[in-house]
Protein backbone atom coordinates (compact mmCIF):
# COMPACT_ATOMS: atom_id res chain seq x y z
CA UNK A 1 9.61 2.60 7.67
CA UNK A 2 7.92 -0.66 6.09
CA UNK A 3 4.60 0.47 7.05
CA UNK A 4 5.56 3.92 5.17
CA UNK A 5 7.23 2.00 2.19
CA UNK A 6 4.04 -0.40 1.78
CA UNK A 7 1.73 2.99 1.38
CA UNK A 8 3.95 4.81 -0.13
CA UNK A 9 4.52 2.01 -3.07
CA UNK A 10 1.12 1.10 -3.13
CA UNK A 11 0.00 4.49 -4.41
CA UNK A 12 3.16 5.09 -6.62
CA UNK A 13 2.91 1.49 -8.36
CA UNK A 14 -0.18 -0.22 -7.60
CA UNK A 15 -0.74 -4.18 -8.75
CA UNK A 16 -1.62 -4.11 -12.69
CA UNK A 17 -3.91 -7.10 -11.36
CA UNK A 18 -7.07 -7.51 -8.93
CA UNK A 19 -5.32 -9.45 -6.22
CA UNK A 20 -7.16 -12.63 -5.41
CA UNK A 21 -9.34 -12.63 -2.22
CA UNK A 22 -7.66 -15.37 -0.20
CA UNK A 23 -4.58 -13.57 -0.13
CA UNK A 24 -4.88 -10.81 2.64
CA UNK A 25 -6.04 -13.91 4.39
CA UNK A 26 -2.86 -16.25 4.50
CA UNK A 27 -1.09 -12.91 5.16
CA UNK A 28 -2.60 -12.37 8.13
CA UNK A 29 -2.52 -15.49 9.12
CA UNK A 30 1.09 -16.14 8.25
CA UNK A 31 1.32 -13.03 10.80
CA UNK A 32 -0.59 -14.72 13.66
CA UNK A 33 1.16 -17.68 13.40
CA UNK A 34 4.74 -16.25 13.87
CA UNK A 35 3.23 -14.16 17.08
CA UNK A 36 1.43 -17.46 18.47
CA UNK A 37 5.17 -19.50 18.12
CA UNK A 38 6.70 -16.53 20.61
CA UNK A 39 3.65 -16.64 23.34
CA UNK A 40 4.42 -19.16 25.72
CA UNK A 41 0.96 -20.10 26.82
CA UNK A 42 1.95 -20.89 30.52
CA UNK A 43 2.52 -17.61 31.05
CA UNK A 44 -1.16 -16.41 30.71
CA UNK A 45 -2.97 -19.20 32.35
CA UNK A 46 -2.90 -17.43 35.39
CA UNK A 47 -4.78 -14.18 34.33
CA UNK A 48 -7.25 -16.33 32.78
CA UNK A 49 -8.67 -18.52 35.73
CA UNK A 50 -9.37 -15.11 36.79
CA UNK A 51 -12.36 -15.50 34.84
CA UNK A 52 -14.31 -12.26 36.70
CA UNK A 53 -11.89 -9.89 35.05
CA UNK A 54 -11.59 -11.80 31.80
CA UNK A 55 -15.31 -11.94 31.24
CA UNK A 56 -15.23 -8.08 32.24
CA UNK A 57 -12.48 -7.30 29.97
CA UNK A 58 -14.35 -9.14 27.21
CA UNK A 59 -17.71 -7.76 27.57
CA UNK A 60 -16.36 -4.39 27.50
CA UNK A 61 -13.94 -4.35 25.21
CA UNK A 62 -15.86 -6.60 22.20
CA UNK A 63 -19.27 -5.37 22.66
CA UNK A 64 -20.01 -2.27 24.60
CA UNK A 65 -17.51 0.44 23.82
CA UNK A 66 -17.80 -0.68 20.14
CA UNK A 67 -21.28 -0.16 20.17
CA UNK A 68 -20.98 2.92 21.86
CA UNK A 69 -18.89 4.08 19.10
CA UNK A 70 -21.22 3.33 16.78
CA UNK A 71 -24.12 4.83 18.44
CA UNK A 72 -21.92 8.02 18.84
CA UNK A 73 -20.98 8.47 14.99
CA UNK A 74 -24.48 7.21 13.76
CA UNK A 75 -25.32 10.42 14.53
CA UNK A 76 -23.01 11.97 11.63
CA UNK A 77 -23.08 9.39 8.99
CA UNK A 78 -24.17 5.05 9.32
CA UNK A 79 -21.61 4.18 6.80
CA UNK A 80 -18.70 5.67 8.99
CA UNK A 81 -20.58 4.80 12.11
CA UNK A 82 -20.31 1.10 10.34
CA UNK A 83 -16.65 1.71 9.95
CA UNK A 84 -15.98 2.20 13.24
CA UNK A 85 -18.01 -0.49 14.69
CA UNK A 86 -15.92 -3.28 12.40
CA UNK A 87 -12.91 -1.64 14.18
CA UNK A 88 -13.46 -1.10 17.89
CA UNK A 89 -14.94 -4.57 17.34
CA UNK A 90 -11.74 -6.33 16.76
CA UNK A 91 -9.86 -8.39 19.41
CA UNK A 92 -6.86 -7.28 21.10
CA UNK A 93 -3.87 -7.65 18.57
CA UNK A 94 -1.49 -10.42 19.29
CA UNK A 95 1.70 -8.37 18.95
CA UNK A 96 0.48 -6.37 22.06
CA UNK A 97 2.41 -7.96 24.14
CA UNK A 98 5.23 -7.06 22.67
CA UNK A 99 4.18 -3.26 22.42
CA UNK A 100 2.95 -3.59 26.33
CA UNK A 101 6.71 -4.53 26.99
CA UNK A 102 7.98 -1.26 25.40
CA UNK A 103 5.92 0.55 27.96
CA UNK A 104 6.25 -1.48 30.62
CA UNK A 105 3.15 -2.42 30.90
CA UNK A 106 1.92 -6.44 32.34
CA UNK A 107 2.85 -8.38 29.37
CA UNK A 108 0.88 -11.65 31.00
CA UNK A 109 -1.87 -10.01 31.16
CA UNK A 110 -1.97 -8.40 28.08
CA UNK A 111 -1.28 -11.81 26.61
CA UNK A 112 -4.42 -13.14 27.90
CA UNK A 113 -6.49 -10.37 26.84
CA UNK A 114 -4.95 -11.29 23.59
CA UNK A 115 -6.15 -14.80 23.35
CA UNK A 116 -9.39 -14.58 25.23
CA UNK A 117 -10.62 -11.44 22.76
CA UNK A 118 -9.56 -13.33 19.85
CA UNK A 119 -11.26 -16.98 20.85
CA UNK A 120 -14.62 -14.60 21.26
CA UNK A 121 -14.03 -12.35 18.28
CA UNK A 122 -15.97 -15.27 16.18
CA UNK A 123 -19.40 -14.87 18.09
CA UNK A 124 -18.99 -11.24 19.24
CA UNK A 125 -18.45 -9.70 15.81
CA UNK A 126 -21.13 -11.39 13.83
CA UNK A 127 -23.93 -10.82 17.22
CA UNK A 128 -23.25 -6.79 16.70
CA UNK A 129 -23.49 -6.48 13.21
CA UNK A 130 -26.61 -8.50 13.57
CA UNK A 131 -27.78 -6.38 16.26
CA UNK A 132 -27.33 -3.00 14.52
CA UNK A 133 -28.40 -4.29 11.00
CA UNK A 134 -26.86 -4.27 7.84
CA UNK A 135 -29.18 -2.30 5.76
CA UNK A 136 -27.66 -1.93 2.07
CA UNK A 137 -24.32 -4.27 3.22
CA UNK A 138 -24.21 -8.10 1.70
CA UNK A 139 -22.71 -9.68 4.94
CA UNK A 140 -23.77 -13.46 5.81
CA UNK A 141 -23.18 -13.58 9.46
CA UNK A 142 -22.45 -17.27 9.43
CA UNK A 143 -20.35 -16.58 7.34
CA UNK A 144 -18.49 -13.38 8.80
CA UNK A 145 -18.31 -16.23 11.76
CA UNK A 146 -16.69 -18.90 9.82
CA UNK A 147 -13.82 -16.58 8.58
CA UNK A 148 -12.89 -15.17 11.44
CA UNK A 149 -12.96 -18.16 13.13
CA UNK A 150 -10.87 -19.63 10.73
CA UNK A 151 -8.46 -16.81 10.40
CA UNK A 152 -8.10 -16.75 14.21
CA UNK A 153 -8.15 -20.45 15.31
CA UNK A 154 -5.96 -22.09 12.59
CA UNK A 155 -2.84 -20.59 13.06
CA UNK A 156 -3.49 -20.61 16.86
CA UNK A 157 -3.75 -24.48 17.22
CA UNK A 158 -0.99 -24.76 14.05
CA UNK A 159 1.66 -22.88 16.15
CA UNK A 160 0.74 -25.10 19.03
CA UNK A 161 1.51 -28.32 17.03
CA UNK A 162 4.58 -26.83 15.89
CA UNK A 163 6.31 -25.79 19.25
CA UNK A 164 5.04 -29.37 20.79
CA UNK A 165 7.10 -31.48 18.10
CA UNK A 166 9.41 -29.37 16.52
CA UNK A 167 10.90 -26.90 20.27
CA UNK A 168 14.11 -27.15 18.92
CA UNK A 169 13.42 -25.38 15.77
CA UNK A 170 11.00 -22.47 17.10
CA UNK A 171 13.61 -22.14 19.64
CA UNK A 172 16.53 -21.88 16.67
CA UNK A 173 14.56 -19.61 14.10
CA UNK A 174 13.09 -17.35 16.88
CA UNK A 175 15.17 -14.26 16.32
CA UNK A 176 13.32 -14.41 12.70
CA UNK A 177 10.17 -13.81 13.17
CA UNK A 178 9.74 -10.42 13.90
CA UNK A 179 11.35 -9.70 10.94
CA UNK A 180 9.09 -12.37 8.69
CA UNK A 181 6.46 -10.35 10.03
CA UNK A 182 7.85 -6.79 9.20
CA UNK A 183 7.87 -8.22 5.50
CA UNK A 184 4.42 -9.87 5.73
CA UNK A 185 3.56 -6.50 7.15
CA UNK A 186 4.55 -4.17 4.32
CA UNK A 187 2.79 -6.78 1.75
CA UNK A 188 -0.38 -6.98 3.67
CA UNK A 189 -0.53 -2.54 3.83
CA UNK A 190 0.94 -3.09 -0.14
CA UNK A 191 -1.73 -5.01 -1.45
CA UNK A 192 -4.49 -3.24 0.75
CA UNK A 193 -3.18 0.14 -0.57
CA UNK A 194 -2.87 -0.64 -4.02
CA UNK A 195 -6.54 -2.61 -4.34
CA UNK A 196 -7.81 1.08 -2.93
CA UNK A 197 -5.52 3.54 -4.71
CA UNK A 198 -8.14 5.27 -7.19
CA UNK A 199 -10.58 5.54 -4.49
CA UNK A 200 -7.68 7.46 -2.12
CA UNK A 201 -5.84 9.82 -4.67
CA UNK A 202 -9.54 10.92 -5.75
CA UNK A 203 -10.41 12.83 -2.19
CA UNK A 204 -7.39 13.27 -0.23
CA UNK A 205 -9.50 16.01 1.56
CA UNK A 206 -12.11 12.97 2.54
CA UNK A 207 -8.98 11.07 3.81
CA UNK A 208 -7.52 14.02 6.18
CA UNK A 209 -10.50 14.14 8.27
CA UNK A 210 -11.23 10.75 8.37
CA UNK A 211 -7.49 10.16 9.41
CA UNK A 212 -8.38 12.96 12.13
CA UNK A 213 -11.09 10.56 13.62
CA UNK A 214 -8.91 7.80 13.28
CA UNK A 215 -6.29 9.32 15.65
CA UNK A 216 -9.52 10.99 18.08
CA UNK A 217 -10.67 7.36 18.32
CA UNK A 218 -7.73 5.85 19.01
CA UNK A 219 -6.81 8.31 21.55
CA UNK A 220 -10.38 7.53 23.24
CA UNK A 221 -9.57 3.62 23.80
CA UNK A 222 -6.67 4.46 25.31
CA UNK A 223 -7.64 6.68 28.04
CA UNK A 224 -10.47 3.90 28.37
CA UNK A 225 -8.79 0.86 28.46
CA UNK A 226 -6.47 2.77 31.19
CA UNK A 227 -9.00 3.52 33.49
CA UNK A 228 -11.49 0.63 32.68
CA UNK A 229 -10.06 -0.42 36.15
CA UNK A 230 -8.96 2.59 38.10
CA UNK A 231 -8.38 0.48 41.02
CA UNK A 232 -5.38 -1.76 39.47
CA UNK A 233 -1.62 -1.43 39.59
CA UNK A 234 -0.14 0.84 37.25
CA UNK A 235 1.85 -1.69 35.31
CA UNK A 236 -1.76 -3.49 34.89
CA UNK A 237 -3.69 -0.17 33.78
CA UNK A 238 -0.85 0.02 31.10
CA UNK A 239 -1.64 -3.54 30.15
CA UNK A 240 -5.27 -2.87 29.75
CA UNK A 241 -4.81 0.57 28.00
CA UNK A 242 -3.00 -1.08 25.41
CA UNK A 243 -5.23 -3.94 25.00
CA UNK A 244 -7.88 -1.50 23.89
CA UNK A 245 -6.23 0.73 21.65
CA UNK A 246 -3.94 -1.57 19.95
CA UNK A 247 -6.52 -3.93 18.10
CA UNK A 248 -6.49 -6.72 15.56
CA UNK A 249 -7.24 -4.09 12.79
CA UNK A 250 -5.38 -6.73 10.00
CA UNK A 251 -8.15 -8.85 10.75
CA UNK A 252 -10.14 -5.43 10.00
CA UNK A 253 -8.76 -5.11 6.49
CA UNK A 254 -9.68 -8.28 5.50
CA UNK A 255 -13.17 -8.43 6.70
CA UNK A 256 -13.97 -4.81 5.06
CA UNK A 257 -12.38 -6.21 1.92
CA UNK A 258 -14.68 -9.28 1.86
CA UNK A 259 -17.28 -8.00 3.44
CA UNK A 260 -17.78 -4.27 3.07
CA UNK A 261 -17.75 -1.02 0.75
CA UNK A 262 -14.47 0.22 -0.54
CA UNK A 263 -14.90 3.26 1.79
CA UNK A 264 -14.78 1.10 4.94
CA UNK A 265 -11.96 -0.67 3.59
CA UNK A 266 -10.07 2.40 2.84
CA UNK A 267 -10.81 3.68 6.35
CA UNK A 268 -9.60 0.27 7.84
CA UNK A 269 -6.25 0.56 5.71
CA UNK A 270 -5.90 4.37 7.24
CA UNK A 271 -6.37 2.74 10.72
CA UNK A 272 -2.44 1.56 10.01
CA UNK A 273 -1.37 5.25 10.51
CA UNK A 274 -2.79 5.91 14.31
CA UNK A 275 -2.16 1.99 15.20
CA UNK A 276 1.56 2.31 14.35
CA UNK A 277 2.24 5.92 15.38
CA UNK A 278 0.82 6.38 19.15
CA UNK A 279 2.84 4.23 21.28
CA UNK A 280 5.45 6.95 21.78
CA UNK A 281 3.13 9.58 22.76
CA UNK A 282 1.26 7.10 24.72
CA UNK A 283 4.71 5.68 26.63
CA UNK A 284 5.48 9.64 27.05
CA UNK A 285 2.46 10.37 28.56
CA UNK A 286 2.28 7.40 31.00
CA UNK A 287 4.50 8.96 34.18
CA UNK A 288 1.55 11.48 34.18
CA UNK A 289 -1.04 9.27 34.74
């Protein structure tokens, strides 16, 4: 309903002002730091000593099936096939945990596919783009790396400081902050919406099939991520399927808006739709698989 309200308002009354850059950035940080206060790291350290799978996991999920994304819709159009790359490239989102417990999927393990995607998000995103080129895009890779890392890292090791000297409080004002982050939520899609509305309302054609994609896309990483490992448990294969589809695509946003053409951005802020709308299929589906 937020998600819905934030589009919904964003093309009916748009800001009257450019919102500053910086913005969509403590937004989504404000996010990640109410998600890092409810992991309790302890839980994951397990999953990550096994460093086999992690570095499998990784490899996979941050380089090679984006890639092969972008090799697959370079064949239509490079500014799409750009598109997709910035959002297949994107860690595992830290609120999949939480969606891996609606399906009953491992939420450890999903955990630490969280936090090991997201600590090598800052050298995995910059090395692609630098590998496929960015012919006609002003991106400074060091750059790129910086704000990511920043993005990522900061409200990481801010939530850590927090829940070391202050466990009584986190523990108090828990309950709150899924709900903060339903409200940062609909502001974030607001202001990405409204900074993009001309550019939607003016081909509503271009943004039907590129919703379409969206949706085949999604659909792809999660029939990937749940057999990237046919061999596991079932709980696990959950675990990994949503690891993959479920991304950081917040993170997304901001990059395109920094970084990219309002057409990427516009894709990244349609990416909302799929990302918030396939769990229940996906939780229907799963005593088939």
């Amino acid at each position: 309903v937020f998600l819905l309200a934030g589009i919904m308002l964003g093309l009916w009354k748009p800001f009257e002002f450019e919102v500053p850059k910086f913005v969509p950035k403590v937004l989504l940080g404000l996010m990640l730091y109410f998600v890092f206060l409810k992991i309790d790291f302890s839980d994951i350290v397990e999953h990550i000593r096994n460093y086999k799978l992690m570095l499998y996991i990784s490899v996979v999920y941050m380089l090679i099936i984006p890639m092969l994304f972008f090799l697959l819709f370079l064949i239509f159009d490079r500014e799409l096939a750009l598109g997709i790359l910035l959002l297949t490239a994107m860690p595992a989102g830290v609120s999949t945990p939480a969606l891996s417990d609606i399906v009953r999927g491992n939420m450890s393990l999903t955990m630490s596919i969280a936090l090991i995607t997201q600590s090598v998000a800052p050298l995995t995103v910059p090395l692609l783009f630098w590998i496929v080129g960015t012919k006609g895009l002003d991106i400074n890779k060091l750059l790129l790396l910086r704000d990511i890392a920043i993005m990522v890292f900061s409200p990481m090791v801010l939530a850590i400081i927090v829940k070391r000297y202050f466990p009584a409080t986190v523990r108090k004002t828990r309950h709150l902050f899924t709900s903060a982050n339903v409200l940062l939520l609909f502001c974030f899609v607001f202001i990405a919406i409204s900074s993009q509305r001309e550019t939607i309302i003016s081909d509503p054609l271009t943004l039907i099939w590129k919703a379409a994609i969206l949706y085949a896309v999604f659909i792809v990483l999660h029939i990937a991520g749940f057999w990237i490992c046919p061999r596991s448990k079932k709980e696990d294969k959950i675990a990994l399927s949503v690891s993959a589809a479920y991304m950081n695509n917040g993170l997304a946003i901001v990059l395109a808006a920094t970084y990219f053409s309002p057409n990427i951005l516009v894709l990244m802020v349609l990416s909302e739709i799929p990302w918030n709308t396939l769990l229940a299929p996906f939780r229907k589906a799963i005593p088939y698989l």
